[in-house]
N, C-alpha and C. Protein backbone atom coordinates (compact mmCIF):
# COMPACT_ATOMS: atom_id res chain seq x y z
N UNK A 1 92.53 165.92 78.70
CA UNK A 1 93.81 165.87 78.05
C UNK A 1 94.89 166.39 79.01
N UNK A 2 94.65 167.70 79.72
CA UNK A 2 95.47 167.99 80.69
C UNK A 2 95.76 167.11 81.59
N UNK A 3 94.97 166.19 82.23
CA UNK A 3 94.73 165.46 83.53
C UNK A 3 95.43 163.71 83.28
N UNK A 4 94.98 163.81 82.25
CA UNK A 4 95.75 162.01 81.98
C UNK A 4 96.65 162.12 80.56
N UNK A 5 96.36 162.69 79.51
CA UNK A 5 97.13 162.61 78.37
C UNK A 5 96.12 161.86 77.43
N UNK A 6 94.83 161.72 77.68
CA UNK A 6 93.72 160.87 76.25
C UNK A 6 92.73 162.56 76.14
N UNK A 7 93.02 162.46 74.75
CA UNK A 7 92.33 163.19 73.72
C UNK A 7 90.96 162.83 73.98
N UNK A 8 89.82 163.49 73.70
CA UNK A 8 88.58 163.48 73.47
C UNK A 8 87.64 163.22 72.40
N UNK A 9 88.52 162.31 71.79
CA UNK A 9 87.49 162.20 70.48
C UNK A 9 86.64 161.25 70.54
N UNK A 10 85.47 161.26 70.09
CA UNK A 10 84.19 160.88 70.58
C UNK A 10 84.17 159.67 69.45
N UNK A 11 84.44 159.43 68.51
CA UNK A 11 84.73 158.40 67.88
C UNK A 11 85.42 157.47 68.31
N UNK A 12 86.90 157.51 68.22
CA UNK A 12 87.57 156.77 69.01
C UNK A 12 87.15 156.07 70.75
N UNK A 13 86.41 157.38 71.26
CA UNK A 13 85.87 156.45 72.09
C UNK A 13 85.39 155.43 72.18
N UNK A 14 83.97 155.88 71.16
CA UNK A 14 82.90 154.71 70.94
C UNK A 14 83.52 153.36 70.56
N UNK A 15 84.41 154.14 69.47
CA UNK A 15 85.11 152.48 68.56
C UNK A 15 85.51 151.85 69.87
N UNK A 16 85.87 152.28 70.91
CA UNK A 16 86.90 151.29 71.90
C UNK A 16 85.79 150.52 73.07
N UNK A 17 85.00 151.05 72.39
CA UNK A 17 83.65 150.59 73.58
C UNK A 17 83.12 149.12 72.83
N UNK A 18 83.30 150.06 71.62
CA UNK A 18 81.99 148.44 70.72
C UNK A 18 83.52 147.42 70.30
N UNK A 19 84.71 147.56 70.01
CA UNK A 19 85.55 146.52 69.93
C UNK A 19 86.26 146.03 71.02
N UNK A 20 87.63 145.76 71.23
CA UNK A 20 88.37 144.81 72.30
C UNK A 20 88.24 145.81 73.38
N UNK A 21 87.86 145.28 74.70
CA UNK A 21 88.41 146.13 75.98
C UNK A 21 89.59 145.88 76.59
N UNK A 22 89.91 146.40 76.48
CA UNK A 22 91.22 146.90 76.66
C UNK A 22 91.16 147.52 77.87
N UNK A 23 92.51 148.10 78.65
CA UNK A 23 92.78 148.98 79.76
C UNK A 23 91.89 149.91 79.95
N UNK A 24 91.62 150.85 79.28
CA UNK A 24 90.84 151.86 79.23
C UNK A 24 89.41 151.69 79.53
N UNK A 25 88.71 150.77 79.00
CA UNK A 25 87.40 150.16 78.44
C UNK A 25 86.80 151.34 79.84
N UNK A 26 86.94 150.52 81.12
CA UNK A 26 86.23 151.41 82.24
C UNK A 26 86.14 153.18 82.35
N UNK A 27 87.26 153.67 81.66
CA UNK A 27 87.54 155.02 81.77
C UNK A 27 86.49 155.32 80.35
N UNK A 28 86.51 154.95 79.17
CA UNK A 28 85.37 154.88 78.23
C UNK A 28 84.31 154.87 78.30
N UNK A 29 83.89 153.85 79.18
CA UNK A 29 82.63 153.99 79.47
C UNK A 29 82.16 155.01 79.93
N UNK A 30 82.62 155.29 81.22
CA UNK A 30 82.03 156.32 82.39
C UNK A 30 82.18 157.50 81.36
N UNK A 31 83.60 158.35 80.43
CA UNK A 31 83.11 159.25 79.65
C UNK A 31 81.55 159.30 78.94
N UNK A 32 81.61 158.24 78.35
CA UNK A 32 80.19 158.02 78.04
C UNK A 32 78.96 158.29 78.16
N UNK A 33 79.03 157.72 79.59
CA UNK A 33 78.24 157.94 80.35
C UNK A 33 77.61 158.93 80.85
N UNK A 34 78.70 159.67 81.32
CA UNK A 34 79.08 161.01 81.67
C UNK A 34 78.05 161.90 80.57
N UNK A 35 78.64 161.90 79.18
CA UNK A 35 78.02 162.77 78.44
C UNK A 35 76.78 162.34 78.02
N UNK A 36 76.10 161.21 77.81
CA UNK A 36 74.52 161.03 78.42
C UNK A 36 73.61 161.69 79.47
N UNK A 37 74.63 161.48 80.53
CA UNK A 37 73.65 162.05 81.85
C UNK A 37 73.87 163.61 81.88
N UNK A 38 75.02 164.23 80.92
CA UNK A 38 75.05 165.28 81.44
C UNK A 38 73.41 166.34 81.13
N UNK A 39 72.89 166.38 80.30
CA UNK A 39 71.32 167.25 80.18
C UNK A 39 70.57 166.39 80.91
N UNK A 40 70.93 165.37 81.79
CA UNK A 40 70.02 164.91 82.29
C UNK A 40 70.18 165.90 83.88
N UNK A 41 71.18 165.68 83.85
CA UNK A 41 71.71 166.60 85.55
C UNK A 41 71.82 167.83 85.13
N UNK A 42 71.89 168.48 83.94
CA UNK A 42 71.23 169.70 83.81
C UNK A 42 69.87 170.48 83.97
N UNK A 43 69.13 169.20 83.62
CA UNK A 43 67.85 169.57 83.55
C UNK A 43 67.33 169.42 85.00
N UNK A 44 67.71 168.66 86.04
CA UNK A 44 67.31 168.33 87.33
C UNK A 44 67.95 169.57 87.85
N UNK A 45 69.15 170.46 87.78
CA UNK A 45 69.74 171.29 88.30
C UNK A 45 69.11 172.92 87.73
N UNK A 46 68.58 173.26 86.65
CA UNK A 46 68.30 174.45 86.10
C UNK A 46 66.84 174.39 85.50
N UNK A 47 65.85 173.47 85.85
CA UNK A 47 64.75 173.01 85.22
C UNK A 47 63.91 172.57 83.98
N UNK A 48 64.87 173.73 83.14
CA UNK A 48 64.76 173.14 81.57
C UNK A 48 66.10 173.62 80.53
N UNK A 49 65.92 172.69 79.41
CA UNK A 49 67.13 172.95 78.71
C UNK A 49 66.78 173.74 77.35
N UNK A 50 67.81 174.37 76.72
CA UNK A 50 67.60 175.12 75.78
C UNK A 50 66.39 174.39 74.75
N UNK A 51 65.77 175.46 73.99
CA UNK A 51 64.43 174.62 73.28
C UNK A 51 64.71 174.56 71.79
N UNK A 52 64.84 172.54 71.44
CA UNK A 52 65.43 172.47 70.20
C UNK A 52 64.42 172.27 69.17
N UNK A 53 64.62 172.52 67.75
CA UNK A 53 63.58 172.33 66.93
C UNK A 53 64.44 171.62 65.37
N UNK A 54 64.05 170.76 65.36
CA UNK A 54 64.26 170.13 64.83
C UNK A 54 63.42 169.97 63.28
N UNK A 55 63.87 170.22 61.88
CA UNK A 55 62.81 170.47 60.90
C UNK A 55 63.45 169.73 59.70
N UNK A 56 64.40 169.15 59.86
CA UNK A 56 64.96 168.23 58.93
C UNK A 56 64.30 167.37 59.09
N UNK A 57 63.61 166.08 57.94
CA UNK A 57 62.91 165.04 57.95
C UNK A 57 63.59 163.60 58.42
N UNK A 58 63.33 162.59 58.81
CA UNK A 58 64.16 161.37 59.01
C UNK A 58 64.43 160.88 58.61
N UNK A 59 64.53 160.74 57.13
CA UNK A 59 65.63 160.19 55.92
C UNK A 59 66.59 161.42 56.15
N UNK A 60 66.66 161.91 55.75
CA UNK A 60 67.80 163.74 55.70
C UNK A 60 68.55 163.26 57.40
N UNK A 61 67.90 163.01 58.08
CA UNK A 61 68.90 162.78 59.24
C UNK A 61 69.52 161.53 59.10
N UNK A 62 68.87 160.41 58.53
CA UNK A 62 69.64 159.28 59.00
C UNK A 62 71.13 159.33 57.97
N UNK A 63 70.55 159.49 56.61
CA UNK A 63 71.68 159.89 55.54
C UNK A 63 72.47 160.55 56.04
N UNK A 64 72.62 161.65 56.76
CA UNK A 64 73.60 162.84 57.70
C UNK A 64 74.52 161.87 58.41
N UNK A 65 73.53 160.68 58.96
CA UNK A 65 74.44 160.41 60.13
C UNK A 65 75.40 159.51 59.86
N UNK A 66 75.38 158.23 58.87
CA UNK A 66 75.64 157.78 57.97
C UNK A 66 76.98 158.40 57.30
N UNK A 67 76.57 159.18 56.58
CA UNK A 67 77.76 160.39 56.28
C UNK A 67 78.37 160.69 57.21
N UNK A 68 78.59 161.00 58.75
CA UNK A 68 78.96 161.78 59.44
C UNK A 68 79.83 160.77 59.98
N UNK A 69 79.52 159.57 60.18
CA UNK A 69 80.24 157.83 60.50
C UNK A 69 80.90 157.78 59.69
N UNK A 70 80.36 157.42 58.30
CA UNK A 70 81.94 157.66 57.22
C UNK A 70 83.23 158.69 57.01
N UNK A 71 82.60 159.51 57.11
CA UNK A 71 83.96 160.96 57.19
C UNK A 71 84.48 160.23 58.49
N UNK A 72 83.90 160.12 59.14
CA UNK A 72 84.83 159.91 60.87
C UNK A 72 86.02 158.74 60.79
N UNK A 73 85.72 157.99 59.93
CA UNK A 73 86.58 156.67 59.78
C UNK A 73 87.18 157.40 58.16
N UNK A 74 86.98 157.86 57.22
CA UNK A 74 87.98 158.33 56.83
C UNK A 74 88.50 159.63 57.05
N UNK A 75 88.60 160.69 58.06
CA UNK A 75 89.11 161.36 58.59
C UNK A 75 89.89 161.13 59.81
N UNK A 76 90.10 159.61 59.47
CA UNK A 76 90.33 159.56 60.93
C UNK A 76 90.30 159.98 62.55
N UNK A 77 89.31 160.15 62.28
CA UNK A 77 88.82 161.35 63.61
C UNK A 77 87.20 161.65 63.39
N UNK A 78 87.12 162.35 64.58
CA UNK A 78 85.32 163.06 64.45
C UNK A 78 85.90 164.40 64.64
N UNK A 79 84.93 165.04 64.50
CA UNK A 79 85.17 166.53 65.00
C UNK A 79 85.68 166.96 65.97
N UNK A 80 85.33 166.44 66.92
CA UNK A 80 85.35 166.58 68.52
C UNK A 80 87.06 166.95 68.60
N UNK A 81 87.04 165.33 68.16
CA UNK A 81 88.45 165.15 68.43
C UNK A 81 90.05 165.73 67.57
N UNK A 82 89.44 166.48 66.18
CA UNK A 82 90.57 166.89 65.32
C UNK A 82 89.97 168.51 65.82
N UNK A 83 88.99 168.87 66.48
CA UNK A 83 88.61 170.27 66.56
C UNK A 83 88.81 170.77 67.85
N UNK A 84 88.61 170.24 69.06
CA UNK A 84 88.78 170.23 70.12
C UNK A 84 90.17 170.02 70.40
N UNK A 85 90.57 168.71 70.66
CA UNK A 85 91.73 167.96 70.65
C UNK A 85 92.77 168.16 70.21
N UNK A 86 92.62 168.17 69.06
CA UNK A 86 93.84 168.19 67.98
C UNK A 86 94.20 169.71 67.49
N UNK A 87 93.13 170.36 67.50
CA UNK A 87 93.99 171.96 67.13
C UNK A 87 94.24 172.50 68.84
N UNK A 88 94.05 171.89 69.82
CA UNK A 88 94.75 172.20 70.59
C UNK A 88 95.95 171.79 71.00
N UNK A 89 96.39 170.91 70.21
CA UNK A 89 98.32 169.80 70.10
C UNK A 89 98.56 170.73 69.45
N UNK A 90 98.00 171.51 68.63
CA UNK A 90 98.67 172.08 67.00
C UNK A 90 98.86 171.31 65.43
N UNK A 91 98.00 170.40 65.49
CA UNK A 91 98.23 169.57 65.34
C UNK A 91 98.04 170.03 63.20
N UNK A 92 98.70 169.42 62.28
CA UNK A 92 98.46 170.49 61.11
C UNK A 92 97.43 168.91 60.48
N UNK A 93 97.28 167.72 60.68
CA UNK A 93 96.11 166.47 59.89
C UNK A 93 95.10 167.34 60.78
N UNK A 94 94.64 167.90 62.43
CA UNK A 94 93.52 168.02 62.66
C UNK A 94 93.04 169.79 61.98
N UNK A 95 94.41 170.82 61.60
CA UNK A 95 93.75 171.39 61.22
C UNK A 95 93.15 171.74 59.55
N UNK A 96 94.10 170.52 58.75
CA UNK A 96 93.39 170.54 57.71
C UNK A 96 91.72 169.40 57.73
N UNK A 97 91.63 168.99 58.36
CA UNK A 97 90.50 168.16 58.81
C UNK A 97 89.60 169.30 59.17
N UNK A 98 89.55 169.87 60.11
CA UNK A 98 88.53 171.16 60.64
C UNK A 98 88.34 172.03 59.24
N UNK A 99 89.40 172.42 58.38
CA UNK A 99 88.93 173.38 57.50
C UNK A 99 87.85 172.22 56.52
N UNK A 100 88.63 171.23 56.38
CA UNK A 100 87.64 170.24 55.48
C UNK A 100 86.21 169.93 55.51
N UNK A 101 85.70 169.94 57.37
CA UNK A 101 84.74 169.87 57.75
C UNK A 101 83.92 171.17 57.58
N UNK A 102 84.82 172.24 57.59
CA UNK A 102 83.75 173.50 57.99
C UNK A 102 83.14 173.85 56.10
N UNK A 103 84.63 173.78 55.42
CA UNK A 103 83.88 173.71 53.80
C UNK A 103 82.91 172.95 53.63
N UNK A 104 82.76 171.71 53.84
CA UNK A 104 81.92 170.55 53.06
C UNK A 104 80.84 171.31 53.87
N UNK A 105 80.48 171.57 55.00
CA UNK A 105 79.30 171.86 55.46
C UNK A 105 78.55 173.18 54.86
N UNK A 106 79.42 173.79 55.08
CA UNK A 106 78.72 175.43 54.23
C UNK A 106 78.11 175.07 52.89
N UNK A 107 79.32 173.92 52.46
CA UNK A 107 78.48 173.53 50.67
C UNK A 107 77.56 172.86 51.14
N UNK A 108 77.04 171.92 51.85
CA UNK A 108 76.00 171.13 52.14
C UNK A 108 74.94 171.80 52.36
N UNK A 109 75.31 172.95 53.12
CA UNK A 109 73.96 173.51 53.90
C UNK A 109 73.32 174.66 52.24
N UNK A 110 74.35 174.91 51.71
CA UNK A 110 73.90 175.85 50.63
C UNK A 110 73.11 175.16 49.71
N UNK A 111 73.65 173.67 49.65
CA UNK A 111 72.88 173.03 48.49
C UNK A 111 71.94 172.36 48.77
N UNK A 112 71.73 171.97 50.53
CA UNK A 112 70.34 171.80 50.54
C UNK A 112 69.23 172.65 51.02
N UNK A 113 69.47 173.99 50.69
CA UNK A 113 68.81 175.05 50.70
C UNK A 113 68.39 175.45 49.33
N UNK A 114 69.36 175.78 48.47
CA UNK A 114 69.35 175.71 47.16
C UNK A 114 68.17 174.66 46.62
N UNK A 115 68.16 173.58 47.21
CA UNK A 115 67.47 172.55 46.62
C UNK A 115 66.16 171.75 47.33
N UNK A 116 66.27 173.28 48.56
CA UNK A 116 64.82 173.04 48.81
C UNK A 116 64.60 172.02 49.88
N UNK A 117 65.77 171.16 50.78
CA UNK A 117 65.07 170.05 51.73
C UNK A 117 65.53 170.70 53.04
N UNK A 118 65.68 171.92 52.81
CA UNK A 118 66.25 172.67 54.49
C UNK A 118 64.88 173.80 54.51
């Protein structure tokens, strides 16, 4: 954002990857890219990467993700980009968006604890 003036939102990226290319398309990609390879050139540089565990089942994730695609298109934004990005403009849509995200999640995580699939 300092260096050219494009925000980081990881949505908007993608969207500009999978629809029209446009000017940008090349600078999209390589972000992309970029954040793919990055645990890859981590892991060649420091030998191993933090150790993840994963205990949510694969319905519970795909539903998440699903969900996490929809908020993004009606939040207009992903996280990345109203949390990162946008409360660093000052921005007052990304910071009622961030509080929106951080509520729904605390209720999510309570109620699927509460209810037993966490």
């Amino acid at each position: 954002m300092l260096l050219n003036g494009r925000i980081a939102g990881i949505s908007g990226i993608v969207g500009s990857i999978l629809g029209k290319r446009g000017e940008r398309f090349g600078h999209d990609v390589a972000f992309v890219v970029g954040l793919l390879l990055g645990p890859l050139a981590y892991r060649l540089m420091f030998g191993s990467g933090p150790q993840v565990v994963i205990t949510a089942t694969l319905p519970l994730l795909i539903v998440a993700g699903l969900l996490v695609g929809f908020g993004t298109r009606m939040g207009s934004g992903c996280t990345s980009g109203h949390g990162i990005s946008g409360l660093a403009r000052l921005s007052l849509r990304s910071f009622t968006a961030v509080l929106t995200f951080l509520a729904t999640a605390i209720l999510t995580v309570l109620a699927l604890r509460l209810g037993g699939w966490l």
